[in-house]
N, C-alpha and C. Protein backbone atom coordinates (compact mmCIF):
# COMPACT_ATOMS: atom_id res chain seq x y z
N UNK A 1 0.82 -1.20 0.00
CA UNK A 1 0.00 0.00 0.00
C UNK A 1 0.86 1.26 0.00
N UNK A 2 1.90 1.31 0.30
CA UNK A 2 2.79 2.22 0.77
C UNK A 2 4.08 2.74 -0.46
N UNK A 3 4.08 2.02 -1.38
CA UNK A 3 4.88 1.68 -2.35
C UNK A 3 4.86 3.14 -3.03
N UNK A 4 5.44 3.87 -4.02
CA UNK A 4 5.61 5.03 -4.23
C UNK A 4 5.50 4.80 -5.95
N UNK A 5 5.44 3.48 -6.04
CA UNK A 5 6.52 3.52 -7.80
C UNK A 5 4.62 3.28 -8.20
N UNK A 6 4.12 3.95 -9.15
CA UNK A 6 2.92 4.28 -9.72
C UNK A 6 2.48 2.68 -10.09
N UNK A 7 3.31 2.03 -10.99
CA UNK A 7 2.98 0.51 -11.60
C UNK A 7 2.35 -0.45 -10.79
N UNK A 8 3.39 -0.27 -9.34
CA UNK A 8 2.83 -1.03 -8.43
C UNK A 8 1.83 -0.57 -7.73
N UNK A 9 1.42 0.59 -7.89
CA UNK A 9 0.05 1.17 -7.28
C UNK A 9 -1.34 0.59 -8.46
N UNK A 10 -1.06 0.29 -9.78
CA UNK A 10 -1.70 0.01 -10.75
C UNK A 10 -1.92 -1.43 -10.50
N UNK A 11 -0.88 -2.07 -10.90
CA UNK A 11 -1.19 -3.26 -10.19
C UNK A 11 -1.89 -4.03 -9.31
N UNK A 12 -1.77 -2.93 -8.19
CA UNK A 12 -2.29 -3.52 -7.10
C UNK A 12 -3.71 -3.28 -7.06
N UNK A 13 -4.40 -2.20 -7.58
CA UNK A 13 -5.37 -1.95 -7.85
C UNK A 13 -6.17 -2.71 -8.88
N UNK A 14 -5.16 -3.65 -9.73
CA UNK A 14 -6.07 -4.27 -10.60
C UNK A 14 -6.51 -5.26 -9.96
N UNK A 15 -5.83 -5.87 -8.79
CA UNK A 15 -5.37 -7.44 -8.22
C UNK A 15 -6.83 -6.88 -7.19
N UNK A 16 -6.88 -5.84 -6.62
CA UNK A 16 -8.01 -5.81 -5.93
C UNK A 16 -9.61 -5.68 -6.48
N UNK A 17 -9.07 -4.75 -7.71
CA UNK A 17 -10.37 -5.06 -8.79
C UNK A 17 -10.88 -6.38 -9.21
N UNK A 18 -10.06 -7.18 -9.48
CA UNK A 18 -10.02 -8.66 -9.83
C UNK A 18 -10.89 -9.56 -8.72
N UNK A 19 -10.04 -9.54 -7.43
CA UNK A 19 -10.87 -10.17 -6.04
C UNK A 19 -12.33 -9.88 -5.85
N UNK A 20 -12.20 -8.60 -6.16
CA UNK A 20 -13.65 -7.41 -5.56
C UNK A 20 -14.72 -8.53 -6.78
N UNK A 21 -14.00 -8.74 -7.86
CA UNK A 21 -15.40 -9.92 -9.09
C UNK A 21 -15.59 -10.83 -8.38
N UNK A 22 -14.85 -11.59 -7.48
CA UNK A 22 -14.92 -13.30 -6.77
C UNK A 22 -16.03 -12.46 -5.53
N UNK A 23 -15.46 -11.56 -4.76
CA UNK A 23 -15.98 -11.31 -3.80
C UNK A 23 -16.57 -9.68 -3.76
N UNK A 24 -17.43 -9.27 -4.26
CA UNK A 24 -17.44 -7.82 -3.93
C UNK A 24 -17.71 -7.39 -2.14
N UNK A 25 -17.99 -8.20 -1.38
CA UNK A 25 -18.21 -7.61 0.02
C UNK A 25 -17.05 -7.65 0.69
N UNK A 26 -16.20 -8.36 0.36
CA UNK A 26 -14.79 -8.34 0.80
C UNK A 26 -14.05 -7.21 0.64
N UNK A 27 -14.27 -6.82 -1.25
CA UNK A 27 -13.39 -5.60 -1.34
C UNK A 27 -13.98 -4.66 -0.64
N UNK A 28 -15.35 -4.50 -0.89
CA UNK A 28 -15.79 -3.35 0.08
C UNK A 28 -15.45 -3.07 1.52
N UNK A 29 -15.42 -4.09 2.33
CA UNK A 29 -15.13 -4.32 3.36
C UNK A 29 -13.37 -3.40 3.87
N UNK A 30 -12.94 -4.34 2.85
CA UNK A 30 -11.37 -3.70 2.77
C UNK A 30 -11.04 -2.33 2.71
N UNK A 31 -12.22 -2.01 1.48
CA UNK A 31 -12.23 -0.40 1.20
C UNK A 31 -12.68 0.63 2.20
N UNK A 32 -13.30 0.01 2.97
CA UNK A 32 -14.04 0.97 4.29
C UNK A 32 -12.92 1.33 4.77
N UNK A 33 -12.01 0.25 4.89
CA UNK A 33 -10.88 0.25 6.45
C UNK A 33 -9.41 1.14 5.48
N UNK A 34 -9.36 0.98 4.13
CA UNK A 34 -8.17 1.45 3.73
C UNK A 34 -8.46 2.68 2.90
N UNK A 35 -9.36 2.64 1.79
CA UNK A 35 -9.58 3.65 0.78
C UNK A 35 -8.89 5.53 0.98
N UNK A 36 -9.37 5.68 2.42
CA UNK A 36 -9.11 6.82 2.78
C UNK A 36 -7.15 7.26 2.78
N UNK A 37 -6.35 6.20 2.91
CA UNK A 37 -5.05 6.19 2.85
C UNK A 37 -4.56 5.25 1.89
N UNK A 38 -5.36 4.83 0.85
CA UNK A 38 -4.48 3.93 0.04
C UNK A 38 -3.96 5.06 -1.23
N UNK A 39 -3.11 5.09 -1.58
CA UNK A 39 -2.88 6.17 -2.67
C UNK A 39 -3.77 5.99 -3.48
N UNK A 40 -3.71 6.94 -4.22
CA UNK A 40 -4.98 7.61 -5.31
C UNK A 40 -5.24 6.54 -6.43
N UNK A 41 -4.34 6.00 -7.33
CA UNK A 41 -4.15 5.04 -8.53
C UNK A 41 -4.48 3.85 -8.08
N UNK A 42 -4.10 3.41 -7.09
CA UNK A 42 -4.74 2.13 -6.68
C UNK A 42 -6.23 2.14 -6.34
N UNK A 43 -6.58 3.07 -5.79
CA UNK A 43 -8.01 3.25 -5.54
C UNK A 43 -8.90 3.32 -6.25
N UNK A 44 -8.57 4.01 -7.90
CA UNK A 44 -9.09 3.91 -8.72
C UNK A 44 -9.22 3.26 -9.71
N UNK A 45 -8.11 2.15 -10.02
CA UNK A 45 -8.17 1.08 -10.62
C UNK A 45 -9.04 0.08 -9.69
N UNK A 46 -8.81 -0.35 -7.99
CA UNK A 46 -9.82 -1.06 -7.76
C UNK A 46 -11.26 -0.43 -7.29
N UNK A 47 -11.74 0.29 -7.75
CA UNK A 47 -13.25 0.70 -8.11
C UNK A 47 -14.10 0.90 -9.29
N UNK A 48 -13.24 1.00 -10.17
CA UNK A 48 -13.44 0.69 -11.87
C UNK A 48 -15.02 -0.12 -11.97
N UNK A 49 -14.99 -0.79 -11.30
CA UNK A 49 -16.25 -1.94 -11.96
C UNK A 49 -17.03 -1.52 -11.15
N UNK A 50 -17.01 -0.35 -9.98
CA UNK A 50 -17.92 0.14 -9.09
C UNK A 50 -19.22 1.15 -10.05
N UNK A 51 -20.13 1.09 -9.27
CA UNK A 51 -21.62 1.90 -9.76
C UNK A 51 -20.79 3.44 -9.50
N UNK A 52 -21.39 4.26 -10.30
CA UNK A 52 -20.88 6.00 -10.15
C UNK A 52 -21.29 5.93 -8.27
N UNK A 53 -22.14 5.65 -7.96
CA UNK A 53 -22.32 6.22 -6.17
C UNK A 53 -21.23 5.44 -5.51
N UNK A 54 -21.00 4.61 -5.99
CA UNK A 54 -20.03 3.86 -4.75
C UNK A 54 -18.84 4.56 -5.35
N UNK A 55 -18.30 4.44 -6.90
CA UNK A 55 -17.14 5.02 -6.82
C UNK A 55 -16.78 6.77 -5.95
N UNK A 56 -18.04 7.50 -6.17
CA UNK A 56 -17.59 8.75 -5.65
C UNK A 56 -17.68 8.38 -3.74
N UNK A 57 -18.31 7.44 -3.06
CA UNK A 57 -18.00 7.59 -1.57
C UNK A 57 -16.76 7.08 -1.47
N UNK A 58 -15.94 5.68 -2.10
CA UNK A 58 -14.86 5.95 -1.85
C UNK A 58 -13.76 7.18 -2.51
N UNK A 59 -14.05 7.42 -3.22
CA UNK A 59 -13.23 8.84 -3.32
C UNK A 59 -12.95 9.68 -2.84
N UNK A 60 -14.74 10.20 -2.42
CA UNK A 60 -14.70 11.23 -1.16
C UNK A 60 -14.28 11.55 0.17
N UNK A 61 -13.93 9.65 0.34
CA UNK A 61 -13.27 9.27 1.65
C UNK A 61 -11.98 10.02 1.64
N UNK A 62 -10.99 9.73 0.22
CA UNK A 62 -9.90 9.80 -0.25
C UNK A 62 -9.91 11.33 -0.46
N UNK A 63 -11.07 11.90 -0.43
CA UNK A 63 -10.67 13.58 -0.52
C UNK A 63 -10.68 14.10 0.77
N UNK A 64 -11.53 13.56 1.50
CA UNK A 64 -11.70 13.89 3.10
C UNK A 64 -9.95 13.76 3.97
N UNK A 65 -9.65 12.75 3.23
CA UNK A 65 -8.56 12.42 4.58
C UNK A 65 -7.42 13.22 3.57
N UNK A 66 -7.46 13.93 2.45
CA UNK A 66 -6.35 14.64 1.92
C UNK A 66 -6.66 15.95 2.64
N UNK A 67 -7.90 16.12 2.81
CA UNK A 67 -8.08 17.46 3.25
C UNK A 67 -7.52 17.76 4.92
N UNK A 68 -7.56 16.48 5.20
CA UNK A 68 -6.68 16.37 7.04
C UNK A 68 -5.59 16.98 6.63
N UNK A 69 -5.08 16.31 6.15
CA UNK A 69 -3.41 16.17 5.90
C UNK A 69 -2.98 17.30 5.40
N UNK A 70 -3.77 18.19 4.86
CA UNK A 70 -3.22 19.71 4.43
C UNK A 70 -3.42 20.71 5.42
């Protein structure tokens, strides 16, 4: 999660996009607890297959906790 190099943020986001098809309550689950600190590219590769409402609450999570941090 922490990784800096963009590919592996892509990656990892696909690998969670991928799971989230076997299991979508899992990824969600996951996404509650991380979304807000997982970098940006990963977050958005694994929400891709999300409905427009779900993709913008985790986002908004992800804008909320940028807005801490500034």
């Amino acid at each position: 999660m922490n990784d800096d190099e963009e590919l592996v943020q892509k990656a990892t986001g696909w690998m969670l996009r991928f799971a989230g098809g076997k299991d979508d309550k899992a990824l969600g689950k996951f996404l509650d607890k991380y979304a807000a600190t997982m970098p940006r590219t990963m977050l958005r590769y694994s929400i891709e297959n999300f409905g427009k409402k779900e993709q913008e609450y985790y986002r908004s999570m992800k804008n909320q906790q940028e807005k801490l941090e500034s």
